[in-house]
C-alpha atoms as a PDB file:
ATOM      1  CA  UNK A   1      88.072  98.534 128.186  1.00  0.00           C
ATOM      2  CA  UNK A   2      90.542 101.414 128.563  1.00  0.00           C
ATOM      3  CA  UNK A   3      92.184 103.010 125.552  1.00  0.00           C
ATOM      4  CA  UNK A   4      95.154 101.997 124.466  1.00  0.00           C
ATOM      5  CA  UNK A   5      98.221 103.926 124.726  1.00  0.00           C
ATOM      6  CA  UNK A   6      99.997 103.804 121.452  1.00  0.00           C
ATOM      7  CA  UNK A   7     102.529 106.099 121.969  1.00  0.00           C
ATOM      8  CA  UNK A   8     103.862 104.407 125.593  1.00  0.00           C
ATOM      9  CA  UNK A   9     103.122 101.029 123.697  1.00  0.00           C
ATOM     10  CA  UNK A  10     105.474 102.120 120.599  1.00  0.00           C
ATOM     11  CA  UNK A  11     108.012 103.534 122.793  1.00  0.00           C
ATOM     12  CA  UNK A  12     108.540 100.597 125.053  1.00  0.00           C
ATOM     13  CA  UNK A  13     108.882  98.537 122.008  1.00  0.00           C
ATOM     14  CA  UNK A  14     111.236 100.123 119.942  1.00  0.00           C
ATOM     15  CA  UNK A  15     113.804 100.337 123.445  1.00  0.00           C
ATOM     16  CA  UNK A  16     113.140  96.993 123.573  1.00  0.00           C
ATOM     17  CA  UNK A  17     114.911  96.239 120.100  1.00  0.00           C
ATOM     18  CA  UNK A  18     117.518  98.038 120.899  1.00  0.00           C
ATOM     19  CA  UNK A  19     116.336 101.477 119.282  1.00  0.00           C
ATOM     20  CA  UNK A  20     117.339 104.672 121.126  1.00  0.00           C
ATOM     21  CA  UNK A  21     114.246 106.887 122.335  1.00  0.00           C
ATOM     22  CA  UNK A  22     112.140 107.540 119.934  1.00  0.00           C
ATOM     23  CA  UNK A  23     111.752 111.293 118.649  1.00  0.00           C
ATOM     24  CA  UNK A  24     108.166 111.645 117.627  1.00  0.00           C
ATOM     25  CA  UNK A  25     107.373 113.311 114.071  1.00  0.00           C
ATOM     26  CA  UNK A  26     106.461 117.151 114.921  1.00  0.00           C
ATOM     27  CA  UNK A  27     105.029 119.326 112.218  1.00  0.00           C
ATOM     28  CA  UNK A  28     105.508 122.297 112.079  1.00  0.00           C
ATOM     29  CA  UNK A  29     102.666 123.724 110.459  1.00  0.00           C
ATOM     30  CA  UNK A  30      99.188 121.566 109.787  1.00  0.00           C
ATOM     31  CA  UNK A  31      99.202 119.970 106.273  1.00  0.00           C
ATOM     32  CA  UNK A  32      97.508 121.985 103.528  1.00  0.00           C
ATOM     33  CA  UNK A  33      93.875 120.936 102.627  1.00  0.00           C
ATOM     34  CA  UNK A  34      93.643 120.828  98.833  1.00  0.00           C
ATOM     35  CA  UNK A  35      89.989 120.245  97.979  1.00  0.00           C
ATOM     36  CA  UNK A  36      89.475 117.883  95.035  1.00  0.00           C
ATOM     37  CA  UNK A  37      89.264 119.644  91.602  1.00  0.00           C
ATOM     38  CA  UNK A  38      86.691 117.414  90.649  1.00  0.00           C
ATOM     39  CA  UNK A  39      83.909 115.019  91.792  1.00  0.00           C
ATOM     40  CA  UNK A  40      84.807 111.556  93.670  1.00  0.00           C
ATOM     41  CA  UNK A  41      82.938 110.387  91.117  1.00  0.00           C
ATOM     42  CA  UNK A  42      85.447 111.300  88.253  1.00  0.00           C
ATOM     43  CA  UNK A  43      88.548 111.027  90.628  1.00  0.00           C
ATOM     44  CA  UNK A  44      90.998 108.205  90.037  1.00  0.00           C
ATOM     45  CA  UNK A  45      91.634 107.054  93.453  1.00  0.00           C
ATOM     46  CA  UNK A  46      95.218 105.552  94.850  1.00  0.00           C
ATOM     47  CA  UNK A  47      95.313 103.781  98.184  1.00  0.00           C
ATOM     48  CA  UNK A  48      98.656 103.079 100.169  1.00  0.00           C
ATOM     49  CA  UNK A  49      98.292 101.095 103.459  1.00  0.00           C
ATOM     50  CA  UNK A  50     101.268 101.032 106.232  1.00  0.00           C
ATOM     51  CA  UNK A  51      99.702  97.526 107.267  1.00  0.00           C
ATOM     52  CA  UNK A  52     102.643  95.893 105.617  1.00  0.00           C
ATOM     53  CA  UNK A  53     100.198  94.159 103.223  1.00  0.00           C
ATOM     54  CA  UNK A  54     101.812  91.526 100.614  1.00  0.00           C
ATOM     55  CA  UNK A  55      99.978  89.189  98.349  1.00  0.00           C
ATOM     56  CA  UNK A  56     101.043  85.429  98.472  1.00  0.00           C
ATOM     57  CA  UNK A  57     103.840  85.021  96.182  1.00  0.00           C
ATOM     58  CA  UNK A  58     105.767  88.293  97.238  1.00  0.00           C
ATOM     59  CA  UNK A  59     108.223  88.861  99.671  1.00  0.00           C
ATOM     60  CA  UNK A  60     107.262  89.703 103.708  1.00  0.00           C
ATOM     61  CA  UNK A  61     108.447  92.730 104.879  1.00  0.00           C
ATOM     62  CA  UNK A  62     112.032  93.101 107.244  1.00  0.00           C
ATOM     63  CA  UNK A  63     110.758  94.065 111.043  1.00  0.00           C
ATOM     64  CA  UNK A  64     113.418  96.571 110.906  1.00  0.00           C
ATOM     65  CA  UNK A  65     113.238 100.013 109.431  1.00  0.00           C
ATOM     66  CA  UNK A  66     112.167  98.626 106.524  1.00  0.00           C
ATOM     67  CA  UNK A  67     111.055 101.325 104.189  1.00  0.00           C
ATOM     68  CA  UNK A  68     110.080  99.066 100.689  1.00  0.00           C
ATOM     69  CA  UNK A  69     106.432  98.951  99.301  1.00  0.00           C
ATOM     70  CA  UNK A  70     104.557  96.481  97.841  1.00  0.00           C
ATOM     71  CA  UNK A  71     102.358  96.965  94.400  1.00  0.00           C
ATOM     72  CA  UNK A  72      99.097  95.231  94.918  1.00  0.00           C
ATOM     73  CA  UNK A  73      96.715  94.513  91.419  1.00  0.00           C
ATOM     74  CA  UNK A  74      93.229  96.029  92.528  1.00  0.00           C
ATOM     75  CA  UNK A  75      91.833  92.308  90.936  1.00  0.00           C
ATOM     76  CA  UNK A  76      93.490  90.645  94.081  1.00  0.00           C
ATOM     77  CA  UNK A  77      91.520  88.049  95.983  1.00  0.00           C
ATOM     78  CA  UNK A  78      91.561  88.341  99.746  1.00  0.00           C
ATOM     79  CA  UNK A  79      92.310  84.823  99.867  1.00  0.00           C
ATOM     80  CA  UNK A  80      95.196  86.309  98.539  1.00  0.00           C
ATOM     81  CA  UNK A  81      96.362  88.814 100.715  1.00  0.00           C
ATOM     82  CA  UNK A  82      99.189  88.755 104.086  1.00  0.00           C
ATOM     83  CA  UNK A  83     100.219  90.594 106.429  1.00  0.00           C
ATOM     84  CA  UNK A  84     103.794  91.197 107.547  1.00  0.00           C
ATOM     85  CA  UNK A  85     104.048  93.867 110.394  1.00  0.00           C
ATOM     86  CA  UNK A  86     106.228  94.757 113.317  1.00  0.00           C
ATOM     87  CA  UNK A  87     103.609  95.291 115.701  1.00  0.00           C
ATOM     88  CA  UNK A  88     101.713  91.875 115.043  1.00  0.00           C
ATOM     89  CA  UNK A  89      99.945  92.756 117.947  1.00  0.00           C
ATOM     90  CA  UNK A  90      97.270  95.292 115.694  1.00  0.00           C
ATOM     91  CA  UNK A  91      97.103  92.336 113.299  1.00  0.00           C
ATOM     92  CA  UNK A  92      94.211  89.461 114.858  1.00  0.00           C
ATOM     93  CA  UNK A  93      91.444  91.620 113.005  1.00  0.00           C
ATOM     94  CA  UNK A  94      93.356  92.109 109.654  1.00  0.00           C
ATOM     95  CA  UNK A  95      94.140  88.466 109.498  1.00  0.00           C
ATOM     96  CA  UNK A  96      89.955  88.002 110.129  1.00  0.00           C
ATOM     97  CA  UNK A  97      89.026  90.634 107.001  1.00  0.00           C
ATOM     98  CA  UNK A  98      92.077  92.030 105.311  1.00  0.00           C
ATOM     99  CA  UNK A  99      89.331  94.786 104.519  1.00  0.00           C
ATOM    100  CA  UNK A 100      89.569  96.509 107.382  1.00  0.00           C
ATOM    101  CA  UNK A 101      92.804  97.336 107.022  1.00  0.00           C
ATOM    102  CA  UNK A 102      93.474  97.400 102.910  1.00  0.00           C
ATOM    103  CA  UNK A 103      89.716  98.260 102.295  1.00  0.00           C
ATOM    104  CA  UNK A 104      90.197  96.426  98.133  1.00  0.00           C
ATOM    105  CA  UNK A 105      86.722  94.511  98.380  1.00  0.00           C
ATOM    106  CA  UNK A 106      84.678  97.645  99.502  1.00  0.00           C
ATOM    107  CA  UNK A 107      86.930  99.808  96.440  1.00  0.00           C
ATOM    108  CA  UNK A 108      85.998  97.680  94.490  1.00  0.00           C
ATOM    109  CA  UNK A 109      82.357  98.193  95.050  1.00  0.00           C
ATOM    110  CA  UNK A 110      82.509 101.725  95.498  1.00  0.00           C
ATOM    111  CA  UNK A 111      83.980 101.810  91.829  1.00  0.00           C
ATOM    112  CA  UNK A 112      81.252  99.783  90.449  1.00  0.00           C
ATOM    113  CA  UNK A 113      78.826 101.967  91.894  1.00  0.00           C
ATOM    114  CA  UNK A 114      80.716 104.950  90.541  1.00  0.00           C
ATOM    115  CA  UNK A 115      80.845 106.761  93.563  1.00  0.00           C
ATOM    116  CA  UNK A 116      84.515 106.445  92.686  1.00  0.00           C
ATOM    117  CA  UNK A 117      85.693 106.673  89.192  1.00  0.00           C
ATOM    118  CA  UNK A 118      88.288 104.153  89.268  1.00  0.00           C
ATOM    119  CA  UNK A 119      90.503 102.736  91.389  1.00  0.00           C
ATOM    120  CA  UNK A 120      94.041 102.594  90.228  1.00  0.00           C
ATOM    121  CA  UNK A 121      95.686  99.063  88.930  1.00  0.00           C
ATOM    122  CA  UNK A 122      97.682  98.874  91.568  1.00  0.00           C
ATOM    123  CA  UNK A 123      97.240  99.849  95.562  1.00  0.00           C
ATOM    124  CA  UNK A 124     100.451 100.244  97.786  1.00  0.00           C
ATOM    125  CA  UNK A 125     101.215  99.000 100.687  1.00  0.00           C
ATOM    126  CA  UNK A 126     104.261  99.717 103.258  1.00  0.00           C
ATOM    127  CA  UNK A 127     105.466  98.930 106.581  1.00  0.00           C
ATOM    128  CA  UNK A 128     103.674 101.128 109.103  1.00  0.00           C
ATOM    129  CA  UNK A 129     106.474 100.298 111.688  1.00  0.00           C
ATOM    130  CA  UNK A 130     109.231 102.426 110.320  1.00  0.00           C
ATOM    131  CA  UNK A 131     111.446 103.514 112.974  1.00  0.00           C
ATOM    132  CA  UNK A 132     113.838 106.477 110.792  1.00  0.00           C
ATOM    133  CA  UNK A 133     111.884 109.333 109.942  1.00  0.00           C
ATOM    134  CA  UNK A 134     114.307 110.692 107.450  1.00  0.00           C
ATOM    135  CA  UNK A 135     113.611 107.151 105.699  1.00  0.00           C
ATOM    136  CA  UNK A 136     110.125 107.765 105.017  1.00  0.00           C
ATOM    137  CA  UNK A 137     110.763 111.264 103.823  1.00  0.00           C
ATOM    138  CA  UNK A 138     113.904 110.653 101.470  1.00  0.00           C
ATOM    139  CA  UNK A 139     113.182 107.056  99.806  1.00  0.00           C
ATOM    140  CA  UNK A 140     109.577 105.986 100.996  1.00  0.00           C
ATOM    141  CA  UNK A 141     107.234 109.016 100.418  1.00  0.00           C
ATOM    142  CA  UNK A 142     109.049 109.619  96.767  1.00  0.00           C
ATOM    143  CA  UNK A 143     108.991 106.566  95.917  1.00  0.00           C
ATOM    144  CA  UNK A 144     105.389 106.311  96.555  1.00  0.00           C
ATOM    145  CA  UNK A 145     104.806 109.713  95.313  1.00  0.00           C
ATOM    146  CA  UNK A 146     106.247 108.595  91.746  1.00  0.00           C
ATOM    147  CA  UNK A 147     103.580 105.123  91.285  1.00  0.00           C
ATOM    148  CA  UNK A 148     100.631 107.655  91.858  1.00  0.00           C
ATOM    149  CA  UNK A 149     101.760 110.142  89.321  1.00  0.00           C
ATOM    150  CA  UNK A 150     102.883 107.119  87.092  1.00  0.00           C
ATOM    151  CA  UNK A 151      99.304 105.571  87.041  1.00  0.00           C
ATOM    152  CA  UNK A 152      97.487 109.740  87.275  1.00  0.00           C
ATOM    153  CA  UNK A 153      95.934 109.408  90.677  1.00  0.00           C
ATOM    154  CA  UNK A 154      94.150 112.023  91.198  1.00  0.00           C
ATOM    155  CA  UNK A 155      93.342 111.723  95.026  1.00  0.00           C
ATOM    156  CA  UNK A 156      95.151 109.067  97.473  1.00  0.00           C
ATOM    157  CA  UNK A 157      93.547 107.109 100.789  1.00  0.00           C
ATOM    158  CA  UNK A 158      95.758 106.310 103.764  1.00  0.00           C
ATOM    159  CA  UNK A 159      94.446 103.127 105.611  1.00  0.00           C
ATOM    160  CA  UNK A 160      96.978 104.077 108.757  1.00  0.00           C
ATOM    161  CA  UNK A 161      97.293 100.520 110.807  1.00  0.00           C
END
């Protein structure tokens, strides 16, 4: 099977709705790596998905530039957990093991274990979709940045969909 072009795939789409061409995301310099200041072990751990996860009961995400979150209680049951996404496409496997995806079984375990020292109360979720870059940067990523300081995180996992 041949790779698949994301980019050429996400393009067509978003013309398709009636978006004009999408300007990809360019950094300008590579992200800083901050090593942790302390073990995994003693780490409280946040987790944001862009899967659009939602828990039955909660509202689905908008297909459209949608740029709201979703708090998720770590105590979830899979059972539990939807999926609301734009590209529904990436979705067969999530809707097989929501793990894969919004890994909150395998946390879980890796918090029992103690390889992690907790995982926070609640785990995030967004739409992975979001079409305005400007968006993300000016109401999703402080929004987001203000629940992990609010419950201490000390270190935070991107599940990318």
């Amino acid at each position: 099977m041949p790779p698949f072009e994301y980019i050429a795939s996400i393009t067509d789409r978003y013309q398709r709705l009636g978006y004009q061409t999408y300007r990809w995301f360019r950094a300008e310099e590579p992200p800083a790596f901050v090593p942790l200041s302390k073990p995994l072990s003693e780490c409280k751990l946040g987790v944001v998905s862009t899967a659009g996860v939602y828990v039955k009961g909660q509202v689905a995400y908008f297909y459209k530039d949608d740029t709201s979150f979703r708090a998720i209680p770590k105590s979830t049951p899979v059972s539990e957990i939807r999926f609301s996404h734009i590209t529904e496409n990436y979705l067969p496997d999530a809707r097989r093991d929501a793990n894969c995806v919004f890994p909150i079984e395998p946390l879980r375990r890796l918090e029992a274990e103690g390889v992690v020292g907790q995982v926070a109360d609640e785990l995030f979720s967004c739409m992975g979709g979001i079409y305005s870059q400007r968006r993300v940067r000016e109401e999703l990523i402080p929004a987001l940045t203000a629940e992990f300081a609010r419950q201490e995180v000390d270190v935070v996992l991107l599940v990318p969909l």
